[in-house]
Protein backbone atom coordinates (compact mmCIF):
# COMPACT_ATOMS: atom_id res chain seq x y z
CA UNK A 1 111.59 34.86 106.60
CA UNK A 2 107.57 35.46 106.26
CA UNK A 3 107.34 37.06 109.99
CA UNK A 4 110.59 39.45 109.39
CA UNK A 5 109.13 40.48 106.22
CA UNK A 6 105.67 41.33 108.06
CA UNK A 7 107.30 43.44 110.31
CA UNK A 8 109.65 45.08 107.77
CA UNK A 9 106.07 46.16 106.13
CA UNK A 10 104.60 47.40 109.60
CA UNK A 11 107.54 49.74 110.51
CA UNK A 12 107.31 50.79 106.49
CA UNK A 13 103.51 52.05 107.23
CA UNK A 14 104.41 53.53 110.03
CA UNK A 15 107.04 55.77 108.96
CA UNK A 16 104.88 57.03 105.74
CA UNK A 17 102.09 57.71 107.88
CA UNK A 18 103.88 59.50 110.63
CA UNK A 19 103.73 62.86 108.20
CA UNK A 20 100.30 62.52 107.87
CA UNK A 21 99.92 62.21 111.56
CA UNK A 22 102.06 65.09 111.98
CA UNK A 23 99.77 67.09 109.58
CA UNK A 24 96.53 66.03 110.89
CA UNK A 25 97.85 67.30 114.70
CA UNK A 26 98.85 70.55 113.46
CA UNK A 27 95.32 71.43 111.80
CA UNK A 28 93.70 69.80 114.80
CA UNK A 29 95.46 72.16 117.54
CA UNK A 30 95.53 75.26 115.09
CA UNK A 31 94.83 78.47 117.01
CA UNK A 32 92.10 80.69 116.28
CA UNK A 33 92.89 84.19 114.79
CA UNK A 34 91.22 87.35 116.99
CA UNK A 35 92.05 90.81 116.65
CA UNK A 36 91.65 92.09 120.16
CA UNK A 37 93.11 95.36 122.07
CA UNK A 38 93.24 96.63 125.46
CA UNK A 39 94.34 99.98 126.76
CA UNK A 40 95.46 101.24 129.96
CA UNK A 41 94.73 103.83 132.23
CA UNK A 42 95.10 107.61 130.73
CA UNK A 43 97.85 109.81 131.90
CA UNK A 44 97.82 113.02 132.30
CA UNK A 45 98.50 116.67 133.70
CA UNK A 46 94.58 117.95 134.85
CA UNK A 47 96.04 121.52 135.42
CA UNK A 48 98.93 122.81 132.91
CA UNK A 49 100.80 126.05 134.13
CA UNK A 50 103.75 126.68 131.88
CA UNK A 51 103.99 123.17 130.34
CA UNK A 52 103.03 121.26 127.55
CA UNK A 53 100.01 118.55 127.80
CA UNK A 54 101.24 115.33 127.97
CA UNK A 55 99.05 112.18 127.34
CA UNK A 56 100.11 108.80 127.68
CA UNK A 57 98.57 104.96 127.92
CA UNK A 58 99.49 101.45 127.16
CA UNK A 59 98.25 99.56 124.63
CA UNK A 60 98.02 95.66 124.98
CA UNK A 61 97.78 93.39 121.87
CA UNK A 62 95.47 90.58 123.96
CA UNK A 63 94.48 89.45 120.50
CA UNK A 64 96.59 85.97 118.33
CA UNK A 65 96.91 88.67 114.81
CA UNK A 66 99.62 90.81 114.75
CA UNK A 67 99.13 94.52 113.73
CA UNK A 68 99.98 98.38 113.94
CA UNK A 69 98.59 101.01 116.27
CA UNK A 70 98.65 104.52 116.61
CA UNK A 71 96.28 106.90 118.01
CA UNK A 72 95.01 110.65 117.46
CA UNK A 73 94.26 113.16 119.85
CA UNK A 74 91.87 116.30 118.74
CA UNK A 75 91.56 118.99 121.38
CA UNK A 76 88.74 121.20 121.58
CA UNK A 77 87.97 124.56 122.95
CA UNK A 78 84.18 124.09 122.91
CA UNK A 79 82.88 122.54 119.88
CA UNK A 80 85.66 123.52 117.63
CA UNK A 81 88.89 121.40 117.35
CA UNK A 82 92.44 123.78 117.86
CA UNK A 83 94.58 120.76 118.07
CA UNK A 84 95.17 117.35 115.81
CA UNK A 85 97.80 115.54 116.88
CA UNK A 86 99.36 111.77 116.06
CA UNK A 87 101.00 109.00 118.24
CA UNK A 88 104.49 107.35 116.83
CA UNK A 89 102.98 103.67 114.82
CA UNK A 90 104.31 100.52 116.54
CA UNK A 91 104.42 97.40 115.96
CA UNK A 92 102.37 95.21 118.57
CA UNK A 93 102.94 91.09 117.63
CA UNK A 94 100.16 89.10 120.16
CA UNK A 95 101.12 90.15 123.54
CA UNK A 96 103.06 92.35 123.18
CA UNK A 97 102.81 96.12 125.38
CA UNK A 98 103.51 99.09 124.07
CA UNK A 99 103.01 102.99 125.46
CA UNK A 100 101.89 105.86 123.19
CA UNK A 101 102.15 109.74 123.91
CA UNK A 102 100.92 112.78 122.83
CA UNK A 103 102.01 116.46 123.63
CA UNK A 104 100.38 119.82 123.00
CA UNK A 105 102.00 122.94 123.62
CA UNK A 106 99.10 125.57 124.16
CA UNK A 107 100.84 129.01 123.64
CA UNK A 108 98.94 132.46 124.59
CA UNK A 109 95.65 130.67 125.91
CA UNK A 110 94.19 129.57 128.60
CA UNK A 111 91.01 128.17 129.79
CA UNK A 112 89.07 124.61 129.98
CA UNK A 113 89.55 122.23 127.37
CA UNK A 114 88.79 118.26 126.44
CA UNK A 115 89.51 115.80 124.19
CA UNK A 116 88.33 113.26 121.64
CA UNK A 117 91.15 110.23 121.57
CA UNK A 118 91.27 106.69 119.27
CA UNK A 119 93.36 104.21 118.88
CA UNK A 120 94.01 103.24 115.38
CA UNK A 121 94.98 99.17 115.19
CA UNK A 122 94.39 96.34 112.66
CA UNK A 123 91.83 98.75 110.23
CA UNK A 124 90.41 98.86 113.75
CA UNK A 125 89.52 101.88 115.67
CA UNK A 126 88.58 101.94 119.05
CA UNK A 127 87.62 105.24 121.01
CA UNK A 128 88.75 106.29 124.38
CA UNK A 129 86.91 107.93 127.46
CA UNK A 130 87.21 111.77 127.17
CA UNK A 131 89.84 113.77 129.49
CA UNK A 132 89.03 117.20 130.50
CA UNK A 133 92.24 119.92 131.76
CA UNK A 134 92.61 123.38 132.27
CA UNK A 135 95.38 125.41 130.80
CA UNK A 136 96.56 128.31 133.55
CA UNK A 137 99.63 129.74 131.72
CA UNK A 138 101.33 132.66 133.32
CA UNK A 139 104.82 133.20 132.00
CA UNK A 140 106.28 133.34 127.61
CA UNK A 141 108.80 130.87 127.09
CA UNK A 142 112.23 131.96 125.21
CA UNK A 143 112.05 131.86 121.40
CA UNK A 144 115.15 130.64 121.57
CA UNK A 145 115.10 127.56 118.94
CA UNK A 146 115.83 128.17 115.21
CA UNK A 147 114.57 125.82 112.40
CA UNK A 148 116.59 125.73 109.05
CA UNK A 149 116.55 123.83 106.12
CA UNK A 150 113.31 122.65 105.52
CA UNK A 151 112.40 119.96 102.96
CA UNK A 152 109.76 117.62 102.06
CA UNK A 153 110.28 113.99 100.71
CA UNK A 154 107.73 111.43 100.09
CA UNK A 155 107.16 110.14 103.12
CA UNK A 156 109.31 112.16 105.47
CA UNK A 157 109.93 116.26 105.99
CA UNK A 158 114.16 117.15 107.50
CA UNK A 159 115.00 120.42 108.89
CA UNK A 160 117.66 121.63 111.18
CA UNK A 161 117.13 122.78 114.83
CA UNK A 162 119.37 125.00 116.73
CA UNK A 163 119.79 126.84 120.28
CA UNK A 164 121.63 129.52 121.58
CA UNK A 165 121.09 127.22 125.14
CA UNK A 166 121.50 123.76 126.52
CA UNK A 167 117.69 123.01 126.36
CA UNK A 168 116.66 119.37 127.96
CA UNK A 169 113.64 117.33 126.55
CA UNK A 170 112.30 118.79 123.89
CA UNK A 171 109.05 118.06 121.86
CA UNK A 172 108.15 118.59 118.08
CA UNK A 173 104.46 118.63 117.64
CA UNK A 174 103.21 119.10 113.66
CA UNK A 175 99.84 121.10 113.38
CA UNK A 176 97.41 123.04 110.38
CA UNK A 177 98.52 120.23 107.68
CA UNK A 178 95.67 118.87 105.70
CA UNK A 179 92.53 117.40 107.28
CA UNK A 180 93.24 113.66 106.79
CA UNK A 181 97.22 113.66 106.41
CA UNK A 182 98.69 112.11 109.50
CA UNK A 183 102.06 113.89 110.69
CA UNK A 184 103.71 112.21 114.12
CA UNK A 185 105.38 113.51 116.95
CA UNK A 186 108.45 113.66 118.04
CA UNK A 187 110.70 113.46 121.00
CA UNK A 188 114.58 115.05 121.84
CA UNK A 189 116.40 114.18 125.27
CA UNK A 190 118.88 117.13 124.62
CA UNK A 191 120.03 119.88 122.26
CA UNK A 192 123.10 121.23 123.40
CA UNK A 193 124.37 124.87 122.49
CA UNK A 194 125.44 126.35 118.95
CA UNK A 195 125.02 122.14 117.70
CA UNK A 196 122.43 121.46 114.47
CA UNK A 197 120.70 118.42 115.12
CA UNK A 198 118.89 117.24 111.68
CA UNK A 199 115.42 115.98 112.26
CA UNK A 200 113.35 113.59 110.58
CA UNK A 201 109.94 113.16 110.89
CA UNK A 202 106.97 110.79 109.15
CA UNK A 203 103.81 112.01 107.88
CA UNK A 204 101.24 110.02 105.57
CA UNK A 205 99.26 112.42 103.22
CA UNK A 206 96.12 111.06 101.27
CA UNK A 207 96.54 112.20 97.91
CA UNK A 208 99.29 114.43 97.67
CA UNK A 209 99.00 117.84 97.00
CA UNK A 210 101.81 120.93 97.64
CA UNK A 211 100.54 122.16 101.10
CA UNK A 212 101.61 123.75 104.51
CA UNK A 213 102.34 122.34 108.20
CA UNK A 214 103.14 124.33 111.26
CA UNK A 215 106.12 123.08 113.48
CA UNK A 216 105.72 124.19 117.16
CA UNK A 217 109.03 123.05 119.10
CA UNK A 218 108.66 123.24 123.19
CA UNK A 219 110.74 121.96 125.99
CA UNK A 220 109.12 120.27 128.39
CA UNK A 221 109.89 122.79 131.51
CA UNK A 222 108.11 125.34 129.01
CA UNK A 223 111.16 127.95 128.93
CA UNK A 224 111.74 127.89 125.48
CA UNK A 225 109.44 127.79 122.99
CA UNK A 226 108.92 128.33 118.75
CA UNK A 227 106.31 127.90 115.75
CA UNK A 228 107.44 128.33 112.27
CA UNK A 229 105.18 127.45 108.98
CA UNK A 230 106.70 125.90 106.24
CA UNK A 231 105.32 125.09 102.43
CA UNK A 232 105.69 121.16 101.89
CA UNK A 233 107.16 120.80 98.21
CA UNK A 234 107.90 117.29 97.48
CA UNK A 235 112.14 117.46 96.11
CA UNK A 236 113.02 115.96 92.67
CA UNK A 237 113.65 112.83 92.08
CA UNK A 238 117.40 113.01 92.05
CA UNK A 239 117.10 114.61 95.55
CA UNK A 240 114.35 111.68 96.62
CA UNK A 241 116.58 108.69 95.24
CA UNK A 242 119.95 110.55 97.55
CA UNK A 243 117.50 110.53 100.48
CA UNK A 244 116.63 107.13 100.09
CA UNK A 245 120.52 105.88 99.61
CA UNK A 246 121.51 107.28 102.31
CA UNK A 247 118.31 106.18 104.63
CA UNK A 248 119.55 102.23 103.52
CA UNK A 249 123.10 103.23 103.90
CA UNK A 250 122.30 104.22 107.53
CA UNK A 251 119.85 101.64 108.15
CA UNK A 252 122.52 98.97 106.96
CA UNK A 253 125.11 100.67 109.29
CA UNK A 254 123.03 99.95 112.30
């Protein structure tokens, strides 16, 4: 009866202390946290005759911390800067690969230009090698797209787009907002005739303040082509809390 009651006590102590074995392993093999990035070659067209710039590279999260990246782009003409423009934010978990883009559509100039590009990750920033191109523009695209609609939520402007044409690829590039506000880009695979697509796209101001952004829509091919400025004036809040209903409603839908 003594030796069964021994070993009744020795399997007891081993099941309470498998826990703290359990716990002990865990904080022994814990992994160490590093915020790391690496980024791929840089695409892009050296010599742009009737086309947009487009810029694009991978970003690699070779780090164990998960984060969000984006990059900017600032063209210059010399020492001054003619172009800001943002990268779509993604999310990158550890290992994960991810491409950004940027576009620029350079209307009535020409001539040789660089750029200044970072990458924006973890309240990291890391800057890229400068690319150098030369715009040789010959032909003016079609003003042929037609914005409507405008408006300006917190976080988000809408508008309408429209074409009299079947126009293929087509890229939204926000410029002259306010130095520090952040405004992505945006891509369309196709707007067909007489249809009114409604567009959405993010910005992130610093402090707020009623302001202006320019909205130059290009296809790709570089036949058709328009710039329109608008005045950002935040809707009421009856109009922001509709927004946002709808937003879950379609968000829930998906």
């Amino acid at each position: 009866m003594a030796i069964r009651m021994k070993y009744v006590l020795i399997l007891f102590a081993i099941i309470f202390s498998i826990p703290f074995l359990i716990k002990a392993q865990t904080i022994e093999v814990g992994i160490k946290e590093i915020i790391n990035i690496e980024i791929g070659p840089i695409s892009y067209n050296k010599t742009i005759i009737n086309s947009p710039l487009i810029i694009s590279f991978d970003v690699y999260n070779t780090g164990s911390v998960g984060y969000r990246a984006r990059a900017r782009v600032e063209i210059y003409s010399g020492k001054d800067v003619i172009y800001r423009g943002w990268s779509k934010e993604y999310s990158l978990q550890p290992g994960v690969t991810n491409n950004l883009k940027f576009y620029w559509f350079p209307s009535n100039i020409t001539g040789s230009f660089k750029t200044k590009i970072r990458v924006y990750y973890a309240n990291e920033i890391k800057d890229l090698t400068s690319i150098e191109f030369t715009i040789k523009n010959q032909i003016i695209p079609k003003k042929s797209i037609e914005i409507t609609n405008f408006k300006t939520f917190d976080k988000n402007i809408i508008f309408g787009i429209s074409s009299d044409e079947d126009i293929d690829n087509l890229l939204i590039m926000p410029s002259n907002y306010p130095l520090g506000w952040i405004f992505e880009q945006k891509y369309i695979e196709k707007l067909k005739k007489n249809e009114k697509m409604v567009m959405e796209v993010n910005y992130e101001p610093t402090l707020w303040k009623p302001s202006e952004v320019s909205l130059t829509i290009a296809s790709v091919d570089g036949k058709y082509y328009t710039i329109e400025s608008f005045k950002m004036n935040r809707e009421g809040r009856f109009s922001q809390f509709l927004y946002d209903m709808i937003k879950i409603l379609q968000d829930t839908i998906r």
